[in-house]
N, C-alpha and C. Protein backbone atom coordinates (compact mmCIF):
# COMPACT_ATOMS: atom_id res chain seq x y z
N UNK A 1 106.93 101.06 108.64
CA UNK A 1 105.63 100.87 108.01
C UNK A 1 104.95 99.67 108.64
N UNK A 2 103.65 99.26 108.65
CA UNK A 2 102.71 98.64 109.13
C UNK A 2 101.43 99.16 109.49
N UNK A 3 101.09 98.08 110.28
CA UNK A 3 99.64 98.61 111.16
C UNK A 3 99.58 97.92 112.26
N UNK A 4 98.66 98.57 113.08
CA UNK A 4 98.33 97.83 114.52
C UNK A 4 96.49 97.48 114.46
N UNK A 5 96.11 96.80 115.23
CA UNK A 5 94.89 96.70 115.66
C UNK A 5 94.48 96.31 116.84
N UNK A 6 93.38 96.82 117.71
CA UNK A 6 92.93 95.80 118.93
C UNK A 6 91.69 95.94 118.42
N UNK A 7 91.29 94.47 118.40
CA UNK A 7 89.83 94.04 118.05
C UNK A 7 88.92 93.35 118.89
N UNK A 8 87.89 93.05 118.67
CA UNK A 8 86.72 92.50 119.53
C UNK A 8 87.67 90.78 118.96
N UNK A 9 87.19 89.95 119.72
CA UNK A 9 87.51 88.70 118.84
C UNK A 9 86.37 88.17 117.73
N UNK A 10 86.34 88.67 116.88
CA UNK A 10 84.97 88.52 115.79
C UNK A 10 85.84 87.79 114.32
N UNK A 11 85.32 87.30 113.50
CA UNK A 11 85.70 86.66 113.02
C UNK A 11 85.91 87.72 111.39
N UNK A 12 85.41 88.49 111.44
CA UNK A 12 85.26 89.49 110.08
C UNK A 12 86.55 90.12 110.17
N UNK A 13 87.27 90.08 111.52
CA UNK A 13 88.61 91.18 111.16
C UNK A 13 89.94 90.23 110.65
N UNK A 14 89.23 89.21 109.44
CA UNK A 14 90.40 88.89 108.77
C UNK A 14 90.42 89.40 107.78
N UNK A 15 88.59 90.32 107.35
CA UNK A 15 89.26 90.56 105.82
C UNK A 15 89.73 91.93 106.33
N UNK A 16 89.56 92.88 107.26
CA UNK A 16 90.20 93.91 107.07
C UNK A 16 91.68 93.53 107.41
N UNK A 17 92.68 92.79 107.89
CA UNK A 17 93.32 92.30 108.04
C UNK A 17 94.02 91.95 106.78
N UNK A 18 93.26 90.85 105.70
CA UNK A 18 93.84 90.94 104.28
C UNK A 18 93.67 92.06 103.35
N UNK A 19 93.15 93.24 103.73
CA UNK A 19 92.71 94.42 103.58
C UNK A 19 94.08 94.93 102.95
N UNK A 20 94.99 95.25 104.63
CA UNK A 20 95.57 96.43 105.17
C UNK A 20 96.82 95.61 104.18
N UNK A 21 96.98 94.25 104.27
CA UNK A 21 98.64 93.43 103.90
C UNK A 21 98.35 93.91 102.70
N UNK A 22 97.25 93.59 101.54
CA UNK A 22 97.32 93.71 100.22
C UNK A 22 97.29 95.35 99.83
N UNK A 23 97.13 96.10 100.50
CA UNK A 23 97.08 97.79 100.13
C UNK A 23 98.55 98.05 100.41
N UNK A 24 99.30 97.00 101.66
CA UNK A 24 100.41 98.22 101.77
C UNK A 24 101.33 97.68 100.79
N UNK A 25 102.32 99.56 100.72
CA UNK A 25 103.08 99.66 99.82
C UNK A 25 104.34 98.95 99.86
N UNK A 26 104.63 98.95 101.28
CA UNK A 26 105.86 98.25 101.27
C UNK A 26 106.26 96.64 100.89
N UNK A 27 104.52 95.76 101.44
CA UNK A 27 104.80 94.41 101.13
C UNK A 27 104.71 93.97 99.33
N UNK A 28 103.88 95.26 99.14
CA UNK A 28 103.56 95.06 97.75
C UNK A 28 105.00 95.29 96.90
N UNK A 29 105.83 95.84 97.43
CA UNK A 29 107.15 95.91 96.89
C UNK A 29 107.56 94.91 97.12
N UNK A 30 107.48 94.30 97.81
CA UNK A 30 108.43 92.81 98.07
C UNK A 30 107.88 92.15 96.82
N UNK A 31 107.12 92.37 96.25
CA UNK A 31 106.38 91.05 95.03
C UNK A 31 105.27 89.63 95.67
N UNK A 32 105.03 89.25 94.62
CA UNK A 32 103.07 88.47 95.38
C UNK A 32 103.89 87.61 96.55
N UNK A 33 105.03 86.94 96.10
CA UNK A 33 105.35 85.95 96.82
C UNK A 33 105.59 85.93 99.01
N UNK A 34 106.21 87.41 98.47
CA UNK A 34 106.14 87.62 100.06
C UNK A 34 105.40 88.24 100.82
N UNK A 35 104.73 88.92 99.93
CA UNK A 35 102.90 89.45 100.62
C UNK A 35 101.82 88.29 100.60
N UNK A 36 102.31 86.98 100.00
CA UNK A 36 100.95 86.22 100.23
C UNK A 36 101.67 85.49 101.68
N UNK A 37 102.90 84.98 101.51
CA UNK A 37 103.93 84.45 102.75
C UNK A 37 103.38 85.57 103.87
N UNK A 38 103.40 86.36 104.19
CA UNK A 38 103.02 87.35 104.80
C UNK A 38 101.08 87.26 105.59
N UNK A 39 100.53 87.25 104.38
CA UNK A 39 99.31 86.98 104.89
C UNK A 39 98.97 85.53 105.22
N UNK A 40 99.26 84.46 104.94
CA UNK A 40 99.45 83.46 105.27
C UNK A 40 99.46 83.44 106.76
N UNK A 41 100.69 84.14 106.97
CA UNK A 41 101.16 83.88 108.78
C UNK A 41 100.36 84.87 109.44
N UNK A 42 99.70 85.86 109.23
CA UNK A 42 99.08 87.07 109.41
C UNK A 42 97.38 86.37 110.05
N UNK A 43 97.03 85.83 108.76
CA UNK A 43 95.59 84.82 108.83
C UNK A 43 95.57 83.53 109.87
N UNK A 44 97.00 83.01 109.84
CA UNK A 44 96.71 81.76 110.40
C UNK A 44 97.05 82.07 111.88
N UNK A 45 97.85 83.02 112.38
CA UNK A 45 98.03 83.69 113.86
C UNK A 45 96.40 84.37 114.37
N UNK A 46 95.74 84.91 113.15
CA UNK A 46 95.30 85.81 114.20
C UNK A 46 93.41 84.74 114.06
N UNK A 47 93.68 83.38 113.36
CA UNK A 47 92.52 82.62 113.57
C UNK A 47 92.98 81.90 114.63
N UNK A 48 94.14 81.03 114.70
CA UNK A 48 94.46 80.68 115.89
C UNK A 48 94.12 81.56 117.39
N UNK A 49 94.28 82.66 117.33
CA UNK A 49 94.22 83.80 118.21
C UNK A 49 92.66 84.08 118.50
N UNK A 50 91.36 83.74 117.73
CA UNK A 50 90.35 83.58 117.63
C UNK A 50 89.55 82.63 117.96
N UNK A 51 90.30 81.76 117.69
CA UNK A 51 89.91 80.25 118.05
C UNK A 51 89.86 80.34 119.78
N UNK A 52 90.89 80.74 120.14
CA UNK A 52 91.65 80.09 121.04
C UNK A 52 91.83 81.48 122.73
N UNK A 53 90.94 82.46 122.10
CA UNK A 53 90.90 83.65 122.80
C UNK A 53 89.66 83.38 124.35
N UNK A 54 89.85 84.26 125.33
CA UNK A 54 88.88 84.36 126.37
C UNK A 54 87.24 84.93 125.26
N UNK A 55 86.61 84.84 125.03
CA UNK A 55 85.49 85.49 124.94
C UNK A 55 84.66 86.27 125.48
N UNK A 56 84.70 87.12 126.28
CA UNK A 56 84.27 88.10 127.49
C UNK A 56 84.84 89.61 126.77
N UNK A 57 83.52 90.01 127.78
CA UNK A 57 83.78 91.25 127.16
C UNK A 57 84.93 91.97 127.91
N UNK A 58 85.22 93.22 126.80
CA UNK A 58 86.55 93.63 126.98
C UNK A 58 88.33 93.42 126.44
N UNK A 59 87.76 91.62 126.40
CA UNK A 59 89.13 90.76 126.20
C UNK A 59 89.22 90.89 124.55
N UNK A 60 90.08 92.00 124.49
CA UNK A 60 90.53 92.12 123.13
C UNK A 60 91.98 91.64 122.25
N UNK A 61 92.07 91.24 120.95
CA UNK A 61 93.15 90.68 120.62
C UNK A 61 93.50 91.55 120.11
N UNK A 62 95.33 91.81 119.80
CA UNK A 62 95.90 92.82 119.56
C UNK A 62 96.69 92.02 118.52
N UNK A 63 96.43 92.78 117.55
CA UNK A 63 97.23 92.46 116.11
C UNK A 63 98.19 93.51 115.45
N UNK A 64 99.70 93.18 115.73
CA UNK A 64 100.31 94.23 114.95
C UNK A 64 101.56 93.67 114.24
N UNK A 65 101.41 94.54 112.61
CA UNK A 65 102.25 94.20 111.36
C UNK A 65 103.21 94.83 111.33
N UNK A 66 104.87 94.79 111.55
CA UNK A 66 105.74 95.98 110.99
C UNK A 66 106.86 95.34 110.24
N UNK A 67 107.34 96.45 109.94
CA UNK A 67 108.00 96.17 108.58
C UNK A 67 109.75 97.43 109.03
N UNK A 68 110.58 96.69 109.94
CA UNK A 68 111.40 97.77 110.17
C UNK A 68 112.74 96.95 110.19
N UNK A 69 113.73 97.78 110.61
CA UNK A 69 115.43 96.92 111.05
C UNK A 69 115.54 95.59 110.06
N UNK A 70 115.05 95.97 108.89
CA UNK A 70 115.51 94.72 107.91
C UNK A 70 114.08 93.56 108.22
N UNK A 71 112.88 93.46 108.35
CA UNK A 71 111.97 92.57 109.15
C UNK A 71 110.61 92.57 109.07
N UNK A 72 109.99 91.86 108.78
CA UNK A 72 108.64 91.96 108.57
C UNK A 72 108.11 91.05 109.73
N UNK A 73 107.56 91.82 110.88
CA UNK A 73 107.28 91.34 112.63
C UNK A 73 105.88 91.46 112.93
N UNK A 74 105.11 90.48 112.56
CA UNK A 74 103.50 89.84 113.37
C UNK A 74 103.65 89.29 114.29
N UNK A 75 102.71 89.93 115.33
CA UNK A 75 102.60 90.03 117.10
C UNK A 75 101.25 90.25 116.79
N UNK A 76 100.37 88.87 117.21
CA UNK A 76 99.68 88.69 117.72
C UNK A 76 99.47 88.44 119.48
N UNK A 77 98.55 89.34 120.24
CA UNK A 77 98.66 88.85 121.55
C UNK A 77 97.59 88.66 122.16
N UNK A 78 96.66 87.68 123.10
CA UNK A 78 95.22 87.12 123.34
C UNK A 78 95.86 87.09 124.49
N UNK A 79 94.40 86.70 125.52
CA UNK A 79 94.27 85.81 126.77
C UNK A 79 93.72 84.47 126.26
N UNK A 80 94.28 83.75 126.63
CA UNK A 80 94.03 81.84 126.97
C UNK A 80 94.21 81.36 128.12
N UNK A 81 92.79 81.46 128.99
CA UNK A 81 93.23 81.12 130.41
C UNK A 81 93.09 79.66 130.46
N UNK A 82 92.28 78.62 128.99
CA UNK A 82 92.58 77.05 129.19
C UNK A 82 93.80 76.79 128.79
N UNK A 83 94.42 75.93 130.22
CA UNK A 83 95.45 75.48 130.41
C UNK A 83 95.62 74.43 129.62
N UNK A 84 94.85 73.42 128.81
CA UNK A 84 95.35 72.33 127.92
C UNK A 84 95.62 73.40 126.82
N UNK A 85 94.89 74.07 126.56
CA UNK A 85 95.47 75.25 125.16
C UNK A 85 96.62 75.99 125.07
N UNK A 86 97.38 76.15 126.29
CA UNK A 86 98.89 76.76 126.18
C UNK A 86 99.68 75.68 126.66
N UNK A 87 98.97 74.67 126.92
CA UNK A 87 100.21 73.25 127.27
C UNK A 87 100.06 72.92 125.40
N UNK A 88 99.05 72.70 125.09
CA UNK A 88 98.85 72.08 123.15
C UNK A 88 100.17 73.11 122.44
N UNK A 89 100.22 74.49 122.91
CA UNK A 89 100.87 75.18 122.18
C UNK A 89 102.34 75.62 122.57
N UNK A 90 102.54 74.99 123.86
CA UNK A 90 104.15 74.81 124.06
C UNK A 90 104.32 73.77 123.59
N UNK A 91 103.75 72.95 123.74
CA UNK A 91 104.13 71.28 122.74
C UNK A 91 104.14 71.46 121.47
N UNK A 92 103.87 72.36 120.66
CA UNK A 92 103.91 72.26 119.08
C UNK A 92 105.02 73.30 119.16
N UNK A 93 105.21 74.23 119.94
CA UNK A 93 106.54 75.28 119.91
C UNK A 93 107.50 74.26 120.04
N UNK A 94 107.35 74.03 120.97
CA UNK A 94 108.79 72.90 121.10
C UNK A 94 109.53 72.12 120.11
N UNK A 95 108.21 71.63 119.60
CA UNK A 95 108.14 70.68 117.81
C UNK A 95 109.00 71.74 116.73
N UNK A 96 108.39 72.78 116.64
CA UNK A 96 108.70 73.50 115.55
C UNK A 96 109.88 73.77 115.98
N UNK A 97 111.24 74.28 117.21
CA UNK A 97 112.33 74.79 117.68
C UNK A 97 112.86 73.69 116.91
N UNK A 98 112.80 72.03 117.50
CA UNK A 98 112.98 70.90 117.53
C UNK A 98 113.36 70.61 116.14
N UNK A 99 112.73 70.62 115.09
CA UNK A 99 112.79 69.82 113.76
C UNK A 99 112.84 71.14 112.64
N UNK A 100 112.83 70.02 111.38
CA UNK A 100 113.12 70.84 110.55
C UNK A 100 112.07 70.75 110.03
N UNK A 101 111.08 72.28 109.75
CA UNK A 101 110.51 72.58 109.02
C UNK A 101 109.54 71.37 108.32
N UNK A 102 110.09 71.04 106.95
CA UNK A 102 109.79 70.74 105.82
C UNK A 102 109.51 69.16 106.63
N UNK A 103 110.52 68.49 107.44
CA UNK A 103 110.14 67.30 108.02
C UNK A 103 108.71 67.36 108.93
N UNK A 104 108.89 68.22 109.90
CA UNK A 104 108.10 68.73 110.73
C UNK A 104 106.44 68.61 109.72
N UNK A 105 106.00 69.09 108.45
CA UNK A 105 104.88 69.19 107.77
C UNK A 105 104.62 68.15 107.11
N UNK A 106 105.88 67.47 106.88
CA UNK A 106 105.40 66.29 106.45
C UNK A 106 104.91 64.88 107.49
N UNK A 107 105.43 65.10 108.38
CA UNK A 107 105.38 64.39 109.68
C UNK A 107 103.43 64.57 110.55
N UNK A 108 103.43 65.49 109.90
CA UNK A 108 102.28 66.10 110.40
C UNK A 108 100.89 65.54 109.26
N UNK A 109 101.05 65.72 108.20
CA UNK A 109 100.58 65.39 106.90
C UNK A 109 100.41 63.69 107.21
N UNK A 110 101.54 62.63 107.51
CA UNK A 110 101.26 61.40 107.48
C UNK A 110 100.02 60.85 108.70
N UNK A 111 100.58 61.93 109.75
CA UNK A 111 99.47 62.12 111.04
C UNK A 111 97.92 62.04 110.79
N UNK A 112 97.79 63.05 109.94
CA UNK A 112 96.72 63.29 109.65
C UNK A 112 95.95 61.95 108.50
N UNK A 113 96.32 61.57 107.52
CA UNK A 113 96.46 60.72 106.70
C UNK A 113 96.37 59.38 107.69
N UNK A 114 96.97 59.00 108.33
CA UNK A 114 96.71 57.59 109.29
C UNK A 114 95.56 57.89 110.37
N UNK A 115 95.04 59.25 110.33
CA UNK A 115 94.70 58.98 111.85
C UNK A 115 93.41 61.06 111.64
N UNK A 116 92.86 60.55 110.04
CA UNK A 116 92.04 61.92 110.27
C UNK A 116 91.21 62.40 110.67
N UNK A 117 90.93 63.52 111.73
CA UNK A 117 90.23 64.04 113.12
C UNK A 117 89.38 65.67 112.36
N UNK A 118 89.68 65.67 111.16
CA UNK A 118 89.12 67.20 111.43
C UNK A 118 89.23 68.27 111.31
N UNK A 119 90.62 67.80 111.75
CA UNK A 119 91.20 69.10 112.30
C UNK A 119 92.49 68.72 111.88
N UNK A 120 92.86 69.93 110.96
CA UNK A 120 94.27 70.03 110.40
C UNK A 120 95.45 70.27 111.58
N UNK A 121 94.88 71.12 112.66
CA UNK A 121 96.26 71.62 113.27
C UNK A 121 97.69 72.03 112.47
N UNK A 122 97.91 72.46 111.50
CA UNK A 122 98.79 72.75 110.58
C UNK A 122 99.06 74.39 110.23
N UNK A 123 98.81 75.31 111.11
CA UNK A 123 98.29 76.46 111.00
C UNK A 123 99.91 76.64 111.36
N UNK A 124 100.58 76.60 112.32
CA UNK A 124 101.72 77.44 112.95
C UNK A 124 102.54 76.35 112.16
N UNK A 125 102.77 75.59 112.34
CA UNK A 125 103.40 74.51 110.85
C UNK A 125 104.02 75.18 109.44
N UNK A 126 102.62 75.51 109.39
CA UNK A 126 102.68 76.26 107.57
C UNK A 126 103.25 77.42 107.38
N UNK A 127 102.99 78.41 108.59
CA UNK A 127 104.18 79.45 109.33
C UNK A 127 105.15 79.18 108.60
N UNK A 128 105.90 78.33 109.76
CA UNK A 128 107.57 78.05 109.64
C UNK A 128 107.87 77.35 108.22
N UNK A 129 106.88 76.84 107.79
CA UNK A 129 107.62 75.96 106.29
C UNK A 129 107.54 76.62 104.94
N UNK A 130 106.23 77.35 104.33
CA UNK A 130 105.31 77.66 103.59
C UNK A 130 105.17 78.81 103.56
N UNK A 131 105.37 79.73 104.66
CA UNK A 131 105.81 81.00 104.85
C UNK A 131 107.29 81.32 105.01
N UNK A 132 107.80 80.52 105.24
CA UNK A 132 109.01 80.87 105.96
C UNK A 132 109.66 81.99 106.85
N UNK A 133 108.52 82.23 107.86
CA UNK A 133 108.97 82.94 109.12
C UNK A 133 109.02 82.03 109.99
N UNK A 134 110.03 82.66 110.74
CA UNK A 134 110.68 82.20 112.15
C UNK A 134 109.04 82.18 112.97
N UNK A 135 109.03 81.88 114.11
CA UNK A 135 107.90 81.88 115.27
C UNK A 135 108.11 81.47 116.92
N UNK A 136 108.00 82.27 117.27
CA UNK A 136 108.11 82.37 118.67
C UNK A 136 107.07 82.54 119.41
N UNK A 137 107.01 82.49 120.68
CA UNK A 137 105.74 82.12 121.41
C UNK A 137 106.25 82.65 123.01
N UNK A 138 105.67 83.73 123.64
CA UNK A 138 105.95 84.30 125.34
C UNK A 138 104.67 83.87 125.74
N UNK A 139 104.70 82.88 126.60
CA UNK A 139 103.32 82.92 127.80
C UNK A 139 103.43 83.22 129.08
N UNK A 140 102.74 84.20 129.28
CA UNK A 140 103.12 84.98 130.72
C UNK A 140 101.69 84.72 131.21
N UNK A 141 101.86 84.21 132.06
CA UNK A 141 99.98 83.84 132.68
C UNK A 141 99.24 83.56 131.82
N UNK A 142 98.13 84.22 131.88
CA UNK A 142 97.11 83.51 130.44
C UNK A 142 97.34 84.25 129.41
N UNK A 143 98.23 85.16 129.07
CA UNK A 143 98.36 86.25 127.70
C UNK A 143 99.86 85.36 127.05
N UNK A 144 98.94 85.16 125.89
CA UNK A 144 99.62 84.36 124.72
C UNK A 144 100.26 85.70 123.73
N UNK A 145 101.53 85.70 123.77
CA UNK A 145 102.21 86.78 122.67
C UNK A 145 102.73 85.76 121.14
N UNK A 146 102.16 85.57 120.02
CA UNK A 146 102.71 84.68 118.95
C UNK A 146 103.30 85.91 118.35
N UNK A 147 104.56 85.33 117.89
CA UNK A 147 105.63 86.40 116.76
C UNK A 147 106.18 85.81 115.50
N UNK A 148 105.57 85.89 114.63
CA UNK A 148 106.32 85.39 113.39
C UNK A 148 107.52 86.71 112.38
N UNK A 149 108.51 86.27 112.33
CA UNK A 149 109.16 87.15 111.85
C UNK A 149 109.98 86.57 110.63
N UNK A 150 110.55 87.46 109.23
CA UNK A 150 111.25 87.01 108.08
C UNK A 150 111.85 88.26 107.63
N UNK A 151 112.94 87.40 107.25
CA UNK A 151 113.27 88.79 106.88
C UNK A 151 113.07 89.70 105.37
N UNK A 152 113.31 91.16 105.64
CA UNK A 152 112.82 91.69 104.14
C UNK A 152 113.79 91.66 103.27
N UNK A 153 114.19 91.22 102.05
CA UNK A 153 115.43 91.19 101.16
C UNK A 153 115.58 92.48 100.61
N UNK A 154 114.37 93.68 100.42
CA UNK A 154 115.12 94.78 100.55
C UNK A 154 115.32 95.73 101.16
N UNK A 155 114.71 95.64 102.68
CA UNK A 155 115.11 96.19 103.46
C UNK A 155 116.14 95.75 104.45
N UNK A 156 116.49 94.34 103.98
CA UNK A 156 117.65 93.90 104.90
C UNK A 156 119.07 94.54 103.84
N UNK A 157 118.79 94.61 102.55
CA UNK A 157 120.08 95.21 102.21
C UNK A 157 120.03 96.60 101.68
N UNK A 158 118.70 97.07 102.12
CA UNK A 158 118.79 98.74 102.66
C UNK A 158 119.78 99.03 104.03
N UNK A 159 119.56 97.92 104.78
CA UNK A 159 120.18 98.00 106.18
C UNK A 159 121.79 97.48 106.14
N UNK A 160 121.84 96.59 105.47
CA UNK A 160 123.61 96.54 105.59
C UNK A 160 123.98 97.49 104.25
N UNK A 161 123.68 98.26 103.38
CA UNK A 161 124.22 99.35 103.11
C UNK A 161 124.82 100.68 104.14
N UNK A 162 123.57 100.74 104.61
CA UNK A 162 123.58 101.85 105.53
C UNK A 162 124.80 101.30 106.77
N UNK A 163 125.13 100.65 107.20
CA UNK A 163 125.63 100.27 108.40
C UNK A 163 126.94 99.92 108.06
């Protein structure tokens, strides 16, 4: 179960986006907690992905939700051909591999608090802490692949039944 999308980079395809998470059946089985965890990482990937996209025509972002092998898997994938923008975002990957979570947001929080710019930067942060999906990051030339993944509690023990 899920959905896919390739979109213009426009800023309206978040509500169909919180659309598709709050209709489906499967997250809605999980209960509010892991369908809002869900849209959370869903919203904050695919504004990052907006933010941070080529703007030209053609250059479309590809957004896809699934829900399989025990897993609830958002793959967002853009072009970012500025190079300070995938150096900014191996440096915060690194951060997030690096630390723990909950330190990691708070660390970030005092940042902001001594030194405030504006700009939260707290988006892939809130991911890993607040959502609690994993997040990974492939940069292959200028195409940025972001993956947040968690797992489903009842489809992970749909899956070790079966197995």
């Amino acid at each position: 179960m899920g959905f896919r999308l390739k979109i213009d980079p426009e800023w309206n395809v978040i509500k169909r986006i919180k659309e598709h998470i709050n209709a489906d059946p499967m997250l809605k089985e999980q209960g509010q907690d892991f369908r809002e965890a869900t849209l959370l990482a869903a919203i904050e990937l695919i504004e990052n992905a907006l933010k941070y996209s080529d703007h030209e025509e053609g250059q479309s972002v590809e957004f896809d939700l699934s829900m399989d092998d025990g897993y609830c898997e958002i793959r967002v994938t853009n072009r970012v051909r500025n190079e300070e923008h995938r150096a900014a975002l191996k440096e915060v990957m690194e951060r997030i591999e690096d630390a723990d979570p909950f330190e990691l947001y708070v660390q970030r929080l005092e940042t902001l608090k001594e030194h405030p710019d504006g700009f939260s930067r707290m988006g892939l942060i809130r991911i890993v802490y607040e959502g609690e999906f994993s997040l990974s990051a492939n940069i292959a030339g200028d195409t940025v692949t972001m993956i947040a993944r968690r797992a489903v509690p009842g489809l992970t023990a749909a899956m070790e039944t079966q197995g």
